[in-house]
N, C-alpha and C. Protein backbone atom coordinates (compact mmCIF):
# COMPACT_ATOMS: atom_id res chain seq x y z
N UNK A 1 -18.03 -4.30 24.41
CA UNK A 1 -16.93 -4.39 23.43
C UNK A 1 -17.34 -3.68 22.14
N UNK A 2 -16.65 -2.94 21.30
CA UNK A 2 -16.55 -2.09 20.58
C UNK A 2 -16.88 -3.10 19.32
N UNK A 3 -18.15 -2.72 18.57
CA UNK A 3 -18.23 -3.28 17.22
C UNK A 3 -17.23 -2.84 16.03
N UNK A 4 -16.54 -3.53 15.35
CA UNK A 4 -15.12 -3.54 14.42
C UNK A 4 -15.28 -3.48 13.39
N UNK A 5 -14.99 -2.09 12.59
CA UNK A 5 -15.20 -2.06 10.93
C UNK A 5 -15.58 -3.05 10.39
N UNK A 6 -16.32 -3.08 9.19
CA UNK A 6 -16.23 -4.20 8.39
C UNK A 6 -14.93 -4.42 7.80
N UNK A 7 -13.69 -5.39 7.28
CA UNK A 7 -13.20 -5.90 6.65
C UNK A 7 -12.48 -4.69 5.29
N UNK A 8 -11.81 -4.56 5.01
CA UNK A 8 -11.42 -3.70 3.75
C UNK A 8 -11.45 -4.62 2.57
N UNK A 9 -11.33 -6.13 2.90
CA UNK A 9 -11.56 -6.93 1.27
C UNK A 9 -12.77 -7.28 1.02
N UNK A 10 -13.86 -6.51 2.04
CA UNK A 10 -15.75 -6.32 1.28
C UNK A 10 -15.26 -4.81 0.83
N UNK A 11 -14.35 -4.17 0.64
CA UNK A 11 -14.34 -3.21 0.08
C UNK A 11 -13.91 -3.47 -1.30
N UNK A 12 -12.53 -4.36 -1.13
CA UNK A 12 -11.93 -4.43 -2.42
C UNK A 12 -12.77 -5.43 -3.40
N UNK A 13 -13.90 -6.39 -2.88
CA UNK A 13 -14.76 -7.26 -3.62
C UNK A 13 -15.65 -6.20 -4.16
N UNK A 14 -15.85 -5.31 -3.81
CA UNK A 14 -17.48 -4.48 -4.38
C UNK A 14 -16.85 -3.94 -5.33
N UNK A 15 -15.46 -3.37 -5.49
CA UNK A 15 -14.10 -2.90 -6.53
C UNK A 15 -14.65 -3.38 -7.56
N UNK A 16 -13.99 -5.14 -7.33
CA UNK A 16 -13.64 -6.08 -8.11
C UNK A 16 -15.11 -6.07 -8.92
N UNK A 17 -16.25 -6.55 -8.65
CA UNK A 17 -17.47 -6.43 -9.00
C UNK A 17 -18.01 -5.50 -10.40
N UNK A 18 -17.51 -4.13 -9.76
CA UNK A 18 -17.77 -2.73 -10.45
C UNK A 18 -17.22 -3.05 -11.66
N UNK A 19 -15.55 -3.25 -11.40
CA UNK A 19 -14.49 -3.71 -12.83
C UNK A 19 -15.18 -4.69 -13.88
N UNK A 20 -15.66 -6.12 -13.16
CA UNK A 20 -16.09 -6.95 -13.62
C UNK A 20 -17.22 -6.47 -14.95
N UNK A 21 -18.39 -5.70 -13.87
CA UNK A 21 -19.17 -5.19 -14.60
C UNK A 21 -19.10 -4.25 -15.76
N UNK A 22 -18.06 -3.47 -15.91
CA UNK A 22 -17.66 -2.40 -17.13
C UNK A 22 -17.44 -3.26 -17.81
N UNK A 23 -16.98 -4.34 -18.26
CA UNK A 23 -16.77 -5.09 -19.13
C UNK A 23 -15.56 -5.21 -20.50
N UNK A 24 -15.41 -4.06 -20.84
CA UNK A 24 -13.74 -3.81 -21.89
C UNK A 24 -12.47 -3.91 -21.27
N UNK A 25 -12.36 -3.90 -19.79
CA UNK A 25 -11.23 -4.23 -19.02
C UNK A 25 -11.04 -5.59 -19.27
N UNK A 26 -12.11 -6.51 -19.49
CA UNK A 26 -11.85 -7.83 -18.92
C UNK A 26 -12.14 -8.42 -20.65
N UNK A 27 -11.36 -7.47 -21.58
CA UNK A 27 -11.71 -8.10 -23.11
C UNK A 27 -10.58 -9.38 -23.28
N UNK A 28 -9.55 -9.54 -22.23
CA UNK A 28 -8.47 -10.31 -22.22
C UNK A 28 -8.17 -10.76 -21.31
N UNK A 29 -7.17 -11.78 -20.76
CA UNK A 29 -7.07 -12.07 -19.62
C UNK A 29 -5.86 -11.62 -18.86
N UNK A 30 -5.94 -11.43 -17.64
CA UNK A 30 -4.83 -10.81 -16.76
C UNK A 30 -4.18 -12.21 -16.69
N UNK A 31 -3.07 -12.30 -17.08
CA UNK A 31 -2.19 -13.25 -16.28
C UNK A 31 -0.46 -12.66 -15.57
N UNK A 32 0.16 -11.68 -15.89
CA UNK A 32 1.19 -11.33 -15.51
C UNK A 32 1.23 -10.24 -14.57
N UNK A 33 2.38 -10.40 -14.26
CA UNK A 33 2.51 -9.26 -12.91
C UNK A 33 2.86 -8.05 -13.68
N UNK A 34 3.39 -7.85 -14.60
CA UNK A 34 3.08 -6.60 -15.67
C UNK A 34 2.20 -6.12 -16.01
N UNK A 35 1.03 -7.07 -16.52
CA UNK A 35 -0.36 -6.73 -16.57
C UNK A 35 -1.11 -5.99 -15.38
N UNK A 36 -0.90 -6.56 -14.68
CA UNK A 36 -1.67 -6.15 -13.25
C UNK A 36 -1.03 -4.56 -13.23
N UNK A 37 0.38 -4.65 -12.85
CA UNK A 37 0.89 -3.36 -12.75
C UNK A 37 0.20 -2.21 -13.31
N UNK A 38 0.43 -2.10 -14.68
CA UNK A 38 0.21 -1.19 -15.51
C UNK A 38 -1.38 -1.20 -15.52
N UNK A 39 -2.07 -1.75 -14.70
CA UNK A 39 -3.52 -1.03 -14.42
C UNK A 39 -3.78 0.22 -13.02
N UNK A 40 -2.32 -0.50 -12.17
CA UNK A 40 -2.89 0.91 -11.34
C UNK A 40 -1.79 2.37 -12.04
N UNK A 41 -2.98 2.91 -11.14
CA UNK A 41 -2.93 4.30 -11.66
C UNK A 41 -3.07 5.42 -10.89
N UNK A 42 -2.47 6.60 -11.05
CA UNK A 42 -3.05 7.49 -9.94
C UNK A 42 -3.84 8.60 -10.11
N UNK A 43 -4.63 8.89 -9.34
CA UNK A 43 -5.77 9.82 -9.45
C UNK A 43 -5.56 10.77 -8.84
N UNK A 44 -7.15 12.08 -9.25
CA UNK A 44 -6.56 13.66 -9.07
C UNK A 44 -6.92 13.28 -7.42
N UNK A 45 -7.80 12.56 -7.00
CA UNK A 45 -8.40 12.64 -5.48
C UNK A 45 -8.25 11.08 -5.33
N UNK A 46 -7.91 10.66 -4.57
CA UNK A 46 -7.93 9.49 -3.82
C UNK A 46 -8.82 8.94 -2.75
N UNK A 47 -10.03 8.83 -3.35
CA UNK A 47 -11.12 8.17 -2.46
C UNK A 47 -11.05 7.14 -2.11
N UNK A 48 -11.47 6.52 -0.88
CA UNK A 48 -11.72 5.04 -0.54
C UNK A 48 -11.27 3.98 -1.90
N UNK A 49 -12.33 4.37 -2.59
CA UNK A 49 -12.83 3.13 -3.72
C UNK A 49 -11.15 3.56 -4.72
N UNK A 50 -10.95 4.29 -4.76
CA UNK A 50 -9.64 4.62 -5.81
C UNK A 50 -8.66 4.09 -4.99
N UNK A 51 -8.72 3.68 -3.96
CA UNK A 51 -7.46 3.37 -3.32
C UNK A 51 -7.12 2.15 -3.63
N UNK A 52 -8.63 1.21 -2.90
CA UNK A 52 -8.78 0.12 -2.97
C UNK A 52 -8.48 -0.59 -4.25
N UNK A 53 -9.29 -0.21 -5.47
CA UNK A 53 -8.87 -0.46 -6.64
C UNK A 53 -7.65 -0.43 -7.20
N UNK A 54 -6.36 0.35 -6.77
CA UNK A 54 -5.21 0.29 -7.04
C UNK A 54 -4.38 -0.97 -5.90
N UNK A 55 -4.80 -0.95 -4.38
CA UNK A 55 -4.27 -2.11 -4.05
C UNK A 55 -4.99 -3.16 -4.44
N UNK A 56 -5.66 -3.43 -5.27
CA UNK A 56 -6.54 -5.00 -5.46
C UNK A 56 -5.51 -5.39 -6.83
N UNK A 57 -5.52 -3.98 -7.78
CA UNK A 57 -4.40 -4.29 -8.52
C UNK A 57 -2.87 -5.08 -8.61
N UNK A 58 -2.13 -3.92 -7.54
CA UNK A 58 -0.93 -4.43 -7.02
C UNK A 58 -1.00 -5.53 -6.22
N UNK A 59 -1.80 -6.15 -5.61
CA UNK A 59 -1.89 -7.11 -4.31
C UNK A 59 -2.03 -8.28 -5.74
N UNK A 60 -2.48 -8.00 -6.72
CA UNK A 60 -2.79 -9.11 -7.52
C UNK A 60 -1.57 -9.56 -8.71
N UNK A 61 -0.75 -8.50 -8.76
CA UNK A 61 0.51 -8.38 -9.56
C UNK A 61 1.54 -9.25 -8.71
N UNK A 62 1.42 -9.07 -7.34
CA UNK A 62 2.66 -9.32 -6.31
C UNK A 62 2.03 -11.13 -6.34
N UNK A 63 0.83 -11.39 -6.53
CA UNK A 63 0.70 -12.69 -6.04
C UNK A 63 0.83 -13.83 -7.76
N UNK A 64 1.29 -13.31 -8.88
CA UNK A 64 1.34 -13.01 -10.40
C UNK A 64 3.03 -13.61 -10.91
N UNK A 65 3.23 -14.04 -12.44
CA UNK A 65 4.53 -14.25 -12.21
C UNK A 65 4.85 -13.30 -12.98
N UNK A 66 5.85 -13.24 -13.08
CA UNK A 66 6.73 -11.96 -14.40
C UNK A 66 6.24 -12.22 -15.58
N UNK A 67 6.05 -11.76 -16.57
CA UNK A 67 6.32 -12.12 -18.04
C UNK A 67 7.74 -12.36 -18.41
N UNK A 68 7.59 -12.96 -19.53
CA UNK A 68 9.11 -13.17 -20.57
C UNK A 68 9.80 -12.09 -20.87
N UNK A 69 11.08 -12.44 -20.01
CA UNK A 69 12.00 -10.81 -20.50
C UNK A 69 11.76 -10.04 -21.51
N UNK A 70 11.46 -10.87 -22.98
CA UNK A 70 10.85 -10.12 -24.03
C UNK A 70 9.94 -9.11 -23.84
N UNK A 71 9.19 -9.44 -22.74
CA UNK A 71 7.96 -8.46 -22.28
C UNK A 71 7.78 -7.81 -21.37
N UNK A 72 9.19 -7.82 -20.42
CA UNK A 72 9.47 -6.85 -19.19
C UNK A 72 9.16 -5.84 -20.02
N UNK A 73 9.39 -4.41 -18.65
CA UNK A 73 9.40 -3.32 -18.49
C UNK A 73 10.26 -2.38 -18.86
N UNK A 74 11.47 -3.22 -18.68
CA UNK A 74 12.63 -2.81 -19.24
C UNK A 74 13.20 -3.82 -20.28
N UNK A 75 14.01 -3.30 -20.84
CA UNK A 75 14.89 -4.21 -21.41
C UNK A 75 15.72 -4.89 -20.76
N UNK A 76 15.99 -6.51 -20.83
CA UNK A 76 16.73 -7.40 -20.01
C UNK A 76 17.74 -7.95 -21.44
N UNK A 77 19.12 -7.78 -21.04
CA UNK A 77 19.96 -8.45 -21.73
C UNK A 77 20.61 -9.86 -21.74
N UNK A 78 20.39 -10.37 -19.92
CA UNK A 78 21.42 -11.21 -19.66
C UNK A 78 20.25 -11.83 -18.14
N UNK A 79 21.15 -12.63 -17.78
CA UNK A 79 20.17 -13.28 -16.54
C UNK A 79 20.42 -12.39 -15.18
N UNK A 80 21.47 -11.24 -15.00
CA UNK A 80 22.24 -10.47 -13.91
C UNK A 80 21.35 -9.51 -13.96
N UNK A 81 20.41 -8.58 -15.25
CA UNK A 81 20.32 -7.99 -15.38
C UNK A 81 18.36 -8.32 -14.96
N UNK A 82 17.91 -9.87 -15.53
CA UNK A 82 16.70 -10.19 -15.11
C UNK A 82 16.66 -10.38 -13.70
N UNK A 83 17.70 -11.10 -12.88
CA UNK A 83 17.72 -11.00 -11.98
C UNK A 83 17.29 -9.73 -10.91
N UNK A 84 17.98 -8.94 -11.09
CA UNK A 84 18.06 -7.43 -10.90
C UNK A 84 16.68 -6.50 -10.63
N UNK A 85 16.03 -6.68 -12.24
CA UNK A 85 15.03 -6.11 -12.76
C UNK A 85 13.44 -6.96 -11.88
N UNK A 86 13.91 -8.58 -11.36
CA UNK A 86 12.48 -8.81 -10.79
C UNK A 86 12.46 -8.68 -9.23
N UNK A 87 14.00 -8.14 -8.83
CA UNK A 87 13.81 -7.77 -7.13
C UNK A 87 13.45 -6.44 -7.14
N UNK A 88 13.89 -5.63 -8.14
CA UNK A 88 13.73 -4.12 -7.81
C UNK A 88 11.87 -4.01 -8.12
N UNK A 89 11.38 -4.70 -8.99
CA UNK A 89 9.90 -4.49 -9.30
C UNK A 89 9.25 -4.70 -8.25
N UNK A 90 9.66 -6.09 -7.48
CA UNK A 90 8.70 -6.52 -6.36
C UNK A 90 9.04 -5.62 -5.14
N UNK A 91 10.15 -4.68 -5.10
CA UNK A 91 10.68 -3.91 -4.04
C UNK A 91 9.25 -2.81 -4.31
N UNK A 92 9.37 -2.12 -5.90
CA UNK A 92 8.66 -1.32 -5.84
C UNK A 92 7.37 -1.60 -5.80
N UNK A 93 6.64 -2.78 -6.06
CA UNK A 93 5.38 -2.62 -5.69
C UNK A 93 5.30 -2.44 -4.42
N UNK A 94 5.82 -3.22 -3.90
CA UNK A 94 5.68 -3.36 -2.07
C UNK A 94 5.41 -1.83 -1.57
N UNK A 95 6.48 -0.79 -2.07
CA UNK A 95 6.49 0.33 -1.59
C UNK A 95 5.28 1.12 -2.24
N UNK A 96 4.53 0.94 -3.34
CA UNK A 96 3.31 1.75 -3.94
C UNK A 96 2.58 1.16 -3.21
N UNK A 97 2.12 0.16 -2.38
CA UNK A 97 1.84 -0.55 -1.40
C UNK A 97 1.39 0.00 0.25
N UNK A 98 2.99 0.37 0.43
CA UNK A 98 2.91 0.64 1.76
C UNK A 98 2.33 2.42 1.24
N UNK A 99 2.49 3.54 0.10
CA UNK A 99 2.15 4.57 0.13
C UNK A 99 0.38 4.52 0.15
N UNK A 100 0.09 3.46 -0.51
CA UNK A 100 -1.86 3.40 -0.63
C UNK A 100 -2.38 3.28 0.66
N UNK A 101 -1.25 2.37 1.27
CA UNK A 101 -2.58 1.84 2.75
C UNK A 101 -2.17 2.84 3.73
N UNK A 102 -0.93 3.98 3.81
CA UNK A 102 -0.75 5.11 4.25
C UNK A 102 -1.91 5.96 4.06
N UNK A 103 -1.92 6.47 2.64
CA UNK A 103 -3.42 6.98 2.47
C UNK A 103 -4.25 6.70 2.62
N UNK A 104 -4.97 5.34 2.69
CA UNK A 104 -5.79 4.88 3.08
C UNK A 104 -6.84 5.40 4.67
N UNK A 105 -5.36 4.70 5.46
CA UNK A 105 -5.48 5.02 6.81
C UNK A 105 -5.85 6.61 6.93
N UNK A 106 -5.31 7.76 6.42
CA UNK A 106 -4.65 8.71 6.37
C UNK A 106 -6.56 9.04 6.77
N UNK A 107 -7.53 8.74 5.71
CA UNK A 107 -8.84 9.21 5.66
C UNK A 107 -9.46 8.43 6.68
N UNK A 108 -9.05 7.90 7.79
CA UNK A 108 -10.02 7.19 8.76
C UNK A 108 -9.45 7.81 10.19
N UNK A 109 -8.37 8.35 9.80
CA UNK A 109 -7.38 8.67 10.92
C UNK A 109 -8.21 9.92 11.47
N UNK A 110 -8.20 9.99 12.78
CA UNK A 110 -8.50 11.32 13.93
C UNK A 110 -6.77 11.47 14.87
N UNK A 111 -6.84 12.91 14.17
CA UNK A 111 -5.40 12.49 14.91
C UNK A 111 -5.46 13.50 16.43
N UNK A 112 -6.91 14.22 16.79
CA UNK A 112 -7.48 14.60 17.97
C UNK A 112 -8.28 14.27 18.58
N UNK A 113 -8.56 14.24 19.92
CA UNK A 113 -9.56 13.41 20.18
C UNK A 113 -10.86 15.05 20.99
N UNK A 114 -11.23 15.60 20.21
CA UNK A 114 -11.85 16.71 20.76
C UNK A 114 -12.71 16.79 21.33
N UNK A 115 -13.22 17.16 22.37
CA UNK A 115 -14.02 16.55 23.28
C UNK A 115 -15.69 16.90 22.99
N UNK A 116 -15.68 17.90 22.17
CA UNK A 116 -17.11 18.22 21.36
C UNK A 116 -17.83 16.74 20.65
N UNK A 117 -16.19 15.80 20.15
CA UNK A 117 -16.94 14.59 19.53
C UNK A 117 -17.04 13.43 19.98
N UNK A 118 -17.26 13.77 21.91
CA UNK A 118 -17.89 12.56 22.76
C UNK A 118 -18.71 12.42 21.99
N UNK A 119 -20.08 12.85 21.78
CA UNK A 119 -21.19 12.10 21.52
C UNK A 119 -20.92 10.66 20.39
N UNK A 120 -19.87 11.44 19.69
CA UNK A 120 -19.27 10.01 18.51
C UNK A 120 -18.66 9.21 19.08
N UNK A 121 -18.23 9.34 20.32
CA UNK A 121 -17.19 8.54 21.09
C UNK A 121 -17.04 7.05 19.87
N UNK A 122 -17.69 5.81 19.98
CA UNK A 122 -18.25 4.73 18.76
C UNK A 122 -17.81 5.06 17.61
N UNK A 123 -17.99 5.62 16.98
CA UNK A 123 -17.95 6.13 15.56
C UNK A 123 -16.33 6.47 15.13
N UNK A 124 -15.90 7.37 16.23
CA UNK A 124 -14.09 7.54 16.49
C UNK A 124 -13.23 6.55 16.29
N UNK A 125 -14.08 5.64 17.79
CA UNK A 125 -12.82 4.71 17.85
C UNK A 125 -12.59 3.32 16.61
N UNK A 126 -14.26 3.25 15.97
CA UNK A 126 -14.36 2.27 14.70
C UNK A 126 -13.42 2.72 13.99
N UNK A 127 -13.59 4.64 13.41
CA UNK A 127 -12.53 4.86 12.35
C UNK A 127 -11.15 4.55 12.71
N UNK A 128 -10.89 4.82 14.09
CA UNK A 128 -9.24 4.36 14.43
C UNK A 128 -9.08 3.05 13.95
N UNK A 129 -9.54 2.11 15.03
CA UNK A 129 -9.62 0.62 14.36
C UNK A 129 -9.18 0.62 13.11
N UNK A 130 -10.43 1.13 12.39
CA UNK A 130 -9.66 1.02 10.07
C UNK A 130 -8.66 1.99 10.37
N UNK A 131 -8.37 3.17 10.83
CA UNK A 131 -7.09 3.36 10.49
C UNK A 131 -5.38 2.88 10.95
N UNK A 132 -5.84 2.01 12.02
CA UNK A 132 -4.66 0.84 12.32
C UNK A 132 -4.95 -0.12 11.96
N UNK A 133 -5.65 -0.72 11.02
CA UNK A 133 -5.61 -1.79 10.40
C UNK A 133 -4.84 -1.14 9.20
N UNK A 134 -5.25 -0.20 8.56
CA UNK A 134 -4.53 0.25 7.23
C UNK A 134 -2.91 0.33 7.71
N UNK A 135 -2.65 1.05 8.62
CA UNK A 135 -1.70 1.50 9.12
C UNK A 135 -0.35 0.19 9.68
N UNK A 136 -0.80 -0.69 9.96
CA UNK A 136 -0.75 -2.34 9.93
C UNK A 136 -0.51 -2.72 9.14
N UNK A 137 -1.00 -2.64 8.14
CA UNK A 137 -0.73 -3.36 6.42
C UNK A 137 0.41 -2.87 5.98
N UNK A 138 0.13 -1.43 5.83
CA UNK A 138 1.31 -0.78 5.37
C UNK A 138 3.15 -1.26 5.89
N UNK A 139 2.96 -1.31 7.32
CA UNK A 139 3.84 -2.13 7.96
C UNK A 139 4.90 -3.18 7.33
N UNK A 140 3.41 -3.63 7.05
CA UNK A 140 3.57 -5.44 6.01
C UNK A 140 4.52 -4.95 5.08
N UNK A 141 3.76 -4.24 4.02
CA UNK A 141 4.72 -3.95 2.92
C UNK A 141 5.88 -3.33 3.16
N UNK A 142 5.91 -2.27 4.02
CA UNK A 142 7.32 -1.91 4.26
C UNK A 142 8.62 -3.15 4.57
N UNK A 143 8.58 -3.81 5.24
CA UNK A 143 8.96 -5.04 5.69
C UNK A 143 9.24 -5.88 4.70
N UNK A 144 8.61 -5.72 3.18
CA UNK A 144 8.55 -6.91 2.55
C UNK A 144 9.65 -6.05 1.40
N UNK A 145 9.15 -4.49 1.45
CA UNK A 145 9.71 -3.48 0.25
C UNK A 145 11.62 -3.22 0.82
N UNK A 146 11.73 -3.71 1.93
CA UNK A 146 13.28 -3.49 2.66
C UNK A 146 13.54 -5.14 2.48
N UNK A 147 13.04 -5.95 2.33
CA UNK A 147 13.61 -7.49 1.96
C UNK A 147 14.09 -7.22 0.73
N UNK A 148 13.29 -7.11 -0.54
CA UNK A 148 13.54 -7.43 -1.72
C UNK A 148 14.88 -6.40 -1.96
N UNK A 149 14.81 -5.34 -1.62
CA UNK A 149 15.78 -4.06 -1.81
C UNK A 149 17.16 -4.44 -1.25
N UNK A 150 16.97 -5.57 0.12
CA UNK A 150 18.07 -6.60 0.62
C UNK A 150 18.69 -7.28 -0.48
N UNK A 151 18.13 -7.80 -1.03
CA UNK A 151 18.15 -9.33 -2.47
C UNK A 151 18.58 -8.98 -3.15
N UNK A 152 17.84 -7.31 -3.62
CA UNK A 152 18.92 -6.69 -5.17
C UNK A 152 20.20 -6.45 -4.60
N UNK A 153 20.32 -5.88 -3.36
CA UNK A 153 21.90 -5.04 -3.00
C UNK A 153 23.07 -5.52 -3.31
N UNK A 154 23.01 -6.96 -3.50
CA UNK A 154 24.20 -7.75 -3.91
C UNK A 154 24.61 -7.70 -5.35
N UNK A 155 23.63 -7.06 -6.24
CA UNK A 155 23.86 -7.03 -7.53
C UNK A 155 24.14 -6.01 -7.86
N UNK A 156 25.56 -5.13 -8.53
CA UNK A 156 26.37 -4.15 -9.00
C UNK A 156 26.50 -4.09 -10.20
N UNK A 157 26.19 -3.02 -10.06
CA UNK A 157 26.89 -2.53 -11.62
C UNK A 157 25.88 -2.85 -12.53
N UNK A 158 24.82 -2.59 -12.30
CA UNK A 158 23.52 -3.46 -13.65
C UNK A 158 22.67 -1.82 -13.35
N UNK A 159 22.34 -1.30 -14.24
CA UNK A 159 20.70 -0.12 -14.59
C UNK A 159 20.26 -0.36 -15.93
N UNK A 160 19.53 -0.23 -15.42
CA UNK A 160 17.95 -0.29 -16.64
C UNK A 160 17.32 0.86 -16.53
N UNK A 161 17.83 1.51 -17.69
CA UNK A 161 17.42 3.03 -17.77
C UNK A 161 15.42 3.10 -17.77
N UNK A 162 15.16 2.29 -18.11
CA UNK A 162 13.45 2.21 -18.34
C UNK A 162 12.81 2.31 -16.88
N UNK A 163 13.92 1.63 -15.57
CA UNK A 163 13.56 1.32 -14.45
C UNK A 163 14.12 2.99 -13.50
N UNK A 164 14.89 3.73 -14.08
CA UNK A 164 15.58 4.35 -12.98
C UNK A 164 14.90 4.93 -12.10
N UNK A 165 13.44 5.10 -11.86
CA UNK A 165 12.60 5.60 -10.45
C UNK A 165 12.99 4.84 -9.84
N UNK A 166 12.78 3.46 -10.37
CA UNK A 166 12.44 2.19 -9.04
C UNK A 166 13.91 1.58 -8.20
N UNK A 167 15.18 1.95 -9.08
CA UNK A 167 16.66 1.95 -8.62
C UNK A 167 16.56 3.19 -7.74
N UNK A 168 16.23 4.06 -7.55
CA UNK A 168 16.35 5.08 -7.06
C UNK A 168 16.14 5.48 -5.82
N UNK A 169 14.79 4.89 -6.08
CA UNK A 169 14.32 4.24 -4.39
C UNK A 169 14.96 2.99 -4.04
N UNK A 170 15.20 2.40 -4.98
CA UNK A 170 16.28 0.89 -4.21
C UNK A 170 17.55 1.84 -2.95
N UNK A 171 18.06 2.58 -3.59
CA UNK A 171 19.10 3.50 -3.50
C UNK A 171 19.09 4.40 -1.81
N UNK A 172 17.49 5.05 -2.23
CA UNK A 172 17.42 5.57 -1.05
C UNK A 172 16.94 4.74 0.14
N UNK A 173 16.67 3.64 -0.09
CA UNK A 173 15.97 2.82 1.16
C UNK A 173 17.26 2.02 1.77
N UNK A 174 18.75 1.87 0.76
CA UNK A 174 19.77 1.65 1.42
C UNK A 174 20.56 2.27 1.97
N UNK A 175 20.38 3.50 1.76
CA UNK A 175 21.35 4.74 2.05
C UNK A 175 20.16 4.97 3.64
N UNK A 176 19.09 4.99 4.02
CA UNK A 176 18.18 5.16 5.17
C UNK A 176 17.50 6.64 4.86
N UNK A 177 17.61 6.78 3.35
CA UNK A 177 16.95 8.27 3.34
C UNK A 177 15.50 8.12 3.05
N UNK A 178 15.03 6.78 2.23
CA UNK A 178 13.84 6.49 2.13
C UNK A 178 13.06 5.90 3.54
N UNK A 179 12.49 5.86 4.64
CA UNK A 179 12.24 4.99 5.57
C UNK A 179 10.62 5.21 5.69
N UNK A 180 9.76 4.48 5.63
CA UNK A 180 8.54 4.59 5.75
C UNK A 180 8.27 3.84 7.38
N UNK A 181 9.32 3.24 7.89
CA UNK A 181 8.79 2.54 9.04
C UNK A 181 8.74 3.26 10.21
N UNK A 182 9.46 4.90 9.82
CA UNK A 182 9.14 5.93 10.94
C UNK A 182 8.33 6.35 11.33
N UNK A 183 7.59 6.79 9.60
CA UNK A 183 6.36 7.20 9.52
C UNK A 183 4.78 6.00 10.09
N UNK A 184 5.02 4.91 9.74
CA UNK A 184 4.31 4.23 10.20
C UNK A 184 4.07 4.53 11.62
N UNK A 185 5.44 3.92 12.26
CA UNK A 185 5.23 4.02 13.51
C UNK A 185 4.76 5.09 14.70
N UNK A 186 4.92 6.35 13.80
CA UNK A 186 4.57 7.47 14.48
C UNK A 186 3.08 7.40 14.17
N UNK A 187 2.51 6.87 12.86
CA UNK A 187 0.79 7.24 12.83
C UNK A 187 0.22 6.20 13.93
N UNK A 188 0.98 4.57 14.00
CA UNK A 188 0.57 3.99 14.72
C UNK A 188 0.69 4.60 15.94
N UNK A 189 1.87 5.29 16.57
CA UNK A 189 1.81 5.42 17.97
C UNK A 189 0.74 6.96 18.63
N UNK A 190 0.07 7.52 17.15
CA UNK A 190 -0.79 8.35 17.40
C UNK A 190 -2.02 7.93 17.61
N UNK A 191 -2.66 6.83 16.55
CA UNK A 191 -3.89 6.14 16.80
C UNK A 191 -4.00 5.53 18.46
N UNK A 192 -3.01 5.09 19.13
CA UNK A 192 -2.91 4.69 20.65
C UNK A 192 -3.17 5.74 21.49
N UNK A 193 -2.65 6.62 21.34
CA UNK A 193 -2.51 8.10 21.93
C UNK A 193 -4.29 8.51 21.71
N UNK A 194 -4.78 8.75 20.35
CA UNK A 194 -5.89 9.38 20.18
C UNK A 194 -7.35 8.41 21.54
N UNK A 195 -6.70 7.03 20.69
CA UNK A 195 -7.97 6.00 20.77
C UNK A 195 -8.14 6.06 22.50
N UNK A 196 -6.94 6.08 23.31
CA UNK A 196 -6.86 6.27 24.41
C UNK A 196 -7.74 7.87 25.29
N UNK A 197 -7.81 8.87 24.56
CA UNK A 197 -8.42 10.01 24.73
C UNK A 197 -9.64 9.84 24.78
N UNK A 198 -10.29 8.83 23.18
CA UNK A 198 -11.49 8.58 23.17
C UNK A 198 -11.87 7.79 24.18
N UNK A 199 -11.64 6.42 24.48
CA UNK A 199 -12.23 5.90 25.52
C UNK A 199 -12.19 6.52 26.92
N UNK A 200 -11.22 7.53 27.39
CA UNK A 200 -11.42 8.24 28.80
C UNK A 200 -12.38 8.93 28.92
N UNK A 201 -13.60 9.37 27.72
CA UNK A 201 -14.35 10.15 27.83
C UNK A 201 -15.60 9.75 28.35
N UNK A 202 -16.97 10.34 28.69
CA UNK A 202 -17.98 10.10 29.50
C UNK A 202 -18.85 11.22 29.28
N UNK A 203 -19.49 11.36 30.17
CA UNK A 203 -21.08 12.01 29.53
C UNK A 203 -20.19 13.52 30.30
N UNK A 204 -19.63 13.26 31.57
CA UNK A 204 -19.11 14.72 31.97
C UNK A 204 -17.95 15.37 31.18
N UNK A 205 -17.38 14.47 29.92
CA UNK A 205 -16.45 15.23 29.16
C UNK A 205 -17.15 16.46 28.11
N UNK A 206 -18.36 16.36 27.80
CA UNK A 206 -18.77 17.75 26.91
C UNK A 206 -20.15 17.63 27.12
């Protein structure tokens, strides 16, 4: 039986650690899902550790409560409009969500199985493994980023000009122009395809 990546949250703990250790991040305390937000960020290269660090962020915003309308993102006038403003946020994290653990996967992924890299045969099928586990997650959030986008749809006639990316994608994920669950499913149904190549192989494949 095939020994199984380590875990991606000993990845996101060694993150957490690093943060801990710089020390001016942590001059205050995180308590809001605003807070959390506005720490991830995006970078010129997206390494492992940059990834992770942005979902440890968001994963920690989504589990976080709102701040006081006073201290949204946008301006909130009325309760239609707060309403509004905390399905479309949790829509959009979900979806910065499902784009990280896309990339994620994206760097573990073999999307050939070439027969020069029998000798790795092990080594292949571990990275598949992390890259359908990433690829898995992402899933999650998609699933969770088409609920909340459900919840707002009933509410008309409300924009928050501060928000209009995140309406936008509300917009396209109802209209079916946004769909990430295609894409999923096609990386997933490639990792099956690949991982399957890898294990048919043997000492007479190269």
């Amino acid at each position: 039986m095939r020994r199984r990546c380590l875990p991606f949250r000993r990845i996101l703990l060694a993150v957490l650690f690093a943060l801990v250790a710089s020390g001016p991040l942590w001059a205050y305390r995180l308590t809001y899902r605003e807070q959390f937000y506005e720490l991830y960020h995006q970078h010129f290269t997206m390494d492992p550790q940059s990834i992770a660090e942005n979902v440890y962020w968001l994963e920690q915003a989504l589990r976080s409560d709102f701040a006081n309308p006073l201290n949204a993102l946008a301006e909130i006038s009325n309760d239609r409009e707060w309403e509004w403003y905390r399905y479309i946020f949790t829509m959009h994290i979900n979806l910065k969500l499902v784009e990280l653990y896309l990339q994620w996967g994206a760097q573990y992924m073999k999307f050939t199985a070439y027969s020069y890299n029998g000798p790795w045969q092990r080594q292949n099928l571990e990275s598949l493994d992390r890259a359908e586990q990433y690829f898995t997650y992402a899933r999650h959030y998609w699933n969770a980023a088409q609920r909340w986008s459900q919840e707002a749809a009933p509410i008309r006639f409300v924009h928050l000009e501060e928000i209009q990316k995140w309406e936008d994608e509300h917009a396209r994920i109802r209209s079916g122009d946004l769909d990430y669950g295609q894409i999923i499913d096609s990386h997933l149904d490639r990792v099956a395809e690949v991982r399957a190549a890898f294990e048919a192989m043997d000492e007479t494949t190269y």
